[in-house]
N, C-alpha and C. Protein backbone atom coordinates (compact mmCIF):
# COMPACT_ATOMS: atom_id res chain seq x y z
N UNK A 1 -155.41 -35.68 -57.14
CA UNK A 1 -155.88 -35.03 -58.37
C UNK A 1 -155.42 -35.84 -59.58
N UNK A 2 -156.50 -35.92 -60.71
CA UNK A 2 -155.68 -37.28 -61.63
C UNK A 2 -155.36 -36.07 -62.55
N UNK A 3 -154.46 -36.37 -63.43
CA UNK A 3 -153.25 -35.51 -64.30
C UNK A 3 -153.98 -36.05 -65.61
N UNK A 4 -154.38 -34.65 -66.08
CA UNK A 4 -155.09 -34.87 -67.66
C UNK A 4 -154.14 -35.17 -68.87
N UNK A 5 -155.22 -35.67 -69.41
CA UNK A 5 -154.26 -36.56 -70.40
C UNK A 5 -153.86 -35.90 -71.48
N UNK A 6 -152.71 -36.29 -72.27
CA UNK A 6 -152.89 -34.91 -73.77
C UNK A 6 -153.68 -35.45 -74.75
N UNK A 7 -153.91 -33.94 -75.35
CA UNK A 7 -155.23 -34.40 -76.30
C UNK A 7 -154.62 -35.39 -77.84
N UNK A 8 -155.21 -36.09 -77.93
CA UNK A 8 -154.54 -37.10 -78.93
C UNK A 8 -155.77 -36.38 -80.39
N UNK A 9 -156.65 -35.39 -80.45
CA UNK A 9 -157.71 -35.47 -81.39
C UNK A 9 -156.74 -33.62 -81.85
N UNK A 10 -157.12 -33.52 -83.20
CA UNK A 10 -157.13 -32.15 -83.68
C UNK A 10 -158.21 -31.50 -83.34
N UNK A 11 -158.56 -30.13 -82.88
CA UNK A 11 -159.62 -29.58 -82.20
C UNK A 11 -160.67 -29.36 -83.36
N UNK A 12 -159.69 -28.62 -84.63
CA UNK A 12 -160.16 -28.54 -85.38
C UNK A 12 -161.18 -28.99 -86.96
N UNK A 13 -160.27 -30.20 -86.22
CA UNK A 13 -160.69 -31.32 -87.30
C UNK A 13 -162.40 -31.93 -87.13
N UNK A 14 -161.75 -32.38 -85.89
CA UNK A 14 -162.59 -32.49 -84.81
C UNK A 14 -164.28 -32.31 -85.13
N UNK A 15 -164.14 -31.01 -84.87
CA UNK A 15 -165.15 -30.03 -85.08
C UNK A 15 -165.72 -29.57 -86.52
N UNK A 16 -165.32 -30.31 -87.18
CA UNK A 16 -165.56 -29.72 -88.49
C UNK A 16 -166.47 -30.78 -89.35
N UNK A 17 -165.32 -32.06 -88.89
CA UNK A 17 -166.27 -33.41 -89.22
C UNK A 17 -167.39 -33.56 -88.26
N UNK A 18 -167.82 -33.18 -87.20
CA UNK A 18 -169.22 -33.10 -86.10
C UNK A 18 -170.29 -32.17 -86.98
N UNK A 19 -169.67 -31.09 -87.27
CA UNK A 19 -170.39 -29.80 -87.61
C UNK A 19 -170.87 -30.33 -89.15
N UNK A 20 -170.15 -31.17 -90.23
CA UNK A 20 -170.37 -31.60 -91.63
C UNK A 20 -171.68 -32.28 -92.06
N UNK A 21 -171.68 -33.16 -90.18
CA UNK A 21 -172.72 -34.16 -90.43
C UNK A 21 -174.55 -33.52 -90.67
N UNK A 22 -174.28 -32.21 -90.51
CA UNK A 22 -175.69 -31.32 -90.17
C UNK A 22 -175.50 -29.72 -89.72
N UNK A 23 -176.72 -28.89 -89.37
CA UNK A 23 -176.00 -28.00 -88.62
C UNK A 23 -176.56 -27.80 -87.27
N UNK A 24 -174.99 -28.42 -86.71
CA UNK A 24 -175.01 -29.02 -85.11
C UNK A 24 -173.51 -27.58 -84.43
N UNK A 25 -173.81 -27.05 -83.42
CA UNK A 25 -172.78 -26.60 -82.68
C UNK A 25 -172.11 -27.50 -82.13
N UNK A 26 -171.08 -27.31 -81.30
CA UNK A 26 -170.22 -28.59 -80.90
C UNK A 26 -169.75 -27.67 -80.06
N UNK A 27 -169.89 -28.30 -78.54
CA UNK A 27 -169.50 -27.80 -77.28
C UNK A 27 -168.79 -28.00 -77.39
N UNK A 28 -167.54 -27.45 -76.29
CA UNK A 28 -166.00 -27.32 -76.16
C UNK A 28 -165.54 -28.74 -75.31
N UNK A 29 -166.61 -29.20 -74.32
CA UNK A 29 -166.51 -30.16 -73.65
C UNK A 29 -166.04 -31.72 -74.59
N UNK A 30 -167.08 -31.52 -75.40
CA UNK A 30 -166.78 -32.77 -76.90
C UNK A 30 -165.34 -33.54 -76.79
N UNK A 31 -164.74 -32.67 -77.09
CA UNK A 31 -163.50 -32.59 -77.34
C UNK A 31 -162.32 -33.80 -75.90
N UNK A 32 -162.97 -33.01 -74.73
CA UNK A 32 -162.57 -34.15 -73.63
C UNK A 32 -163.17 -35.33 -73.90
N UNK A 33 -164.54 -35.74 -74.11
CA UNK A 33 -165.26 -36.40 -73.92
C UNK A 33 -164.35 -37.84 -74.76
N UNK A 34 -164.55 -36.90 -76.19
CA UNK A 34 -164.03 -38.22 -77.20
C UNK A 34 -162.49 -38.09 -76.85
N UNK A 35 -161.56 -37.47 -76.58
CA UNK A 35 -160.53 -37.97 -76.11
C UNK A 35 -160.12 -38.94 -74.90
N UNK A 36 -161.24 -38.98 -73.64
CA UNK A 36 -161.16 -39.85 -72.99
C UNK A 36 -161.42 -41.22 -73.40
N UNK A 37 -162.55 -41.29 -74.73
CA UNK A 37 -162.89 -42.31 -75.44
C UNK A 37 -161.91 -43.46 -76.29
N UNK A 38 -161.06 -42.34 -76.70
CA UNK A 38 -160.05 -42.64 -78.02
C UNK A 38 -158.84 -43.36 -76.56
N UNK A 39 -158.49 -42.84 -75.66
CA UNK A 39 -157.71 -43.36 -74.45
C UNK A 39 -157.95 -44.65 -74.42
N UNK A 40 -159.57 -45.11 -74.07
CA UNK A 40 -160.17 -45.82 -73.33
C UNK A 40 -159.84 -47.51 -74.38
N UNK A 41 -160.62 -46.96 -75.91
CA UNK A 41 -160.60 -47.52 -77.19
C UNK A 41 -158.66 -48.56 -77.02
N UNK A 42 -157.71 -47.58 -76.89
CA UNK A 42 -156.23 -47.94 -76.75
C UNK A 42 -155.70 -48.78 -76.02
N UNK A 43 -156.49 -48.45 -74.66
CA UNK A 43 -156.46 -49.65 -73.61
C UNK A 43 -157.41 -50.65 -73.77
N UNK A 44 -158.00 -50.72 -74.43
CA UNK A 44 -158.66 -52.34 -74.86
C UNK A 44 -157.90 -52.86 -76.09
N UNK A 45 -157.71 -52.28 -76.81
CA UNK A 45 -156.56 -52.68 -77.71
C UNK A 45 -155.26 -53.22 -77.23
N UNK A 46 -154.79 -52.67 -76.13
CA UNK A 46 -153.48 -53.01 -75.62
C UNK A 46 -154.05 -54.32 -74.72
N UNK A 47 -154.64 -54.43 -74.08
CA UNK A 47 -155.33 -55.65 -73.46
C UNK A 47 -155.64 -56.81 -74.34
N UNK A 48 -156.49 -56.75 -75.57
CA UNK A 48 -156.83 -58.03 -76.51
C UNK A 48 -155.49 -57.86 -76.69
N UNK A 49 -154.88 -57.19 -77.36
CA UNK A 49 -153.24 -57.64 -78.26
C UNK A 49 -152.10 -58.33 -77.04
N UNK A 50 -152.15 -57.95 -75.84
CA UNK A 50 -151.77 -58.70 -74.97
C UNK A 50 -152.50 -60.17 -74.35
N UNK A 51 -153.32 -60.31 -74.56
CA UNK A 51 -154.32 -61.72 -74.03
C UNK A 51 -153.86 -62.55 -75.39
N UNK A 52 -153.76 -62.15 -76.37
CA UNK A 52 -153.45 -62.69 -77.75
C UNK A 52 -152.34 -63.28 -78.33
N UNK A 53 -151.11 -62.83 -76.93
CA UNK A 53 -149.88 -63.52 -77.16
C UNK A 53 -148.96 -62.39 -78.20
N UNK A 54 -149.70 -61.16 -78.52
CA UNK A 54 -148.39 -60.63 -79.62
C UNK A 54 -148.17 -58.93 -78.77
N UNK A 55 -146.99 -58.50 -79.50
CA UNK A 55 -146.67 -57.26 -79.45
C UNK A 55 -147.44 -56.13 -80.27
N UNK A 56 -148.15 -56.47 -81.37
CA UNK A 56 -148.56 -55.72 -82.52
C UNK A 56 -149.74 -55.27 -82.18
N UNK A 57 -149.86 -54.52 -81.66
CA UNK A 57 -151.68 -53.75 -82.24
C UNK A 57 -152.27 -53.66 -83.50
N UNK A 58 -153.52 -54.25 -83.76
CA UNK A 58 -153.94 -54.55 -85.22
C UNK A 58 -155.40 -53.81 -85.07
N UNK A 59 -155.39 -53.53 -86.56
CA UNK A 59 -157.19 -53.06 -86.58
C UNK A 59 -158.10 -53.55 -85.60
N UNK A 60 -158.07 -54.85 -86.08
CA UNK A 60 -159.10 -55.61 -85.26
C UNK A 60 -159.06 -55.89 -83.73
N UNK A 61 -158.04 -54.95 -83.31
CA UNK A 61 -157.94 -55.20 -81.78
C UNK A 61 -158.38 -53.91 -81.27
N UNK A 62 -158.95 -52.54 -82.19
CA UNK A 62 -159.75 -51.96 -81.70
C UNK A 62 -161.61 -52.26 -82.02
N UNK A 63 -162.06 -51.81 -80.83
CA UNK A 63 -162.99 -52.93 -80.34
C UNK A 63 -164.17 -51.54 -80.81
N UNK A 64 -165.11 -51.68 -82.00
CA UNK A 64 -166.09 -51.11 -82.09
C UNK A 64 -167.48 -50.13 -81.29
């Protein structure tokens, strides 16, 4: 069984900036979705900043 991750997003926030853009509901699921994203985003960051020779995570080592 893989062990869920903690949520790194405000639920609320979240949902508020989704909901701002129009008027859109926002499933509860969302919320996993882009947190697996924001995970995913970290580990490519930690990968370039490691292939790169440094310790520092920089803007530009999250990957668009």
């Amino acid at each position: 069984m893989v062990k869920p991750k903690d949520m790194l997003l405000i639920g609320s926030k979240t949902k508020d900036a989704l909901r701002s853009m129009g008027k859109y509901n926002v499933s509860n699921d969302v919320l996993d979705a882009l947190n697996t994203q924001v995970y995913w985003l970290i580990d490519q960051a930690q990968k370039r900043c490691s292939a790169n020779g440094r310790k520092t995570i920089r803007n530009h080592d999250i990957l668009a």
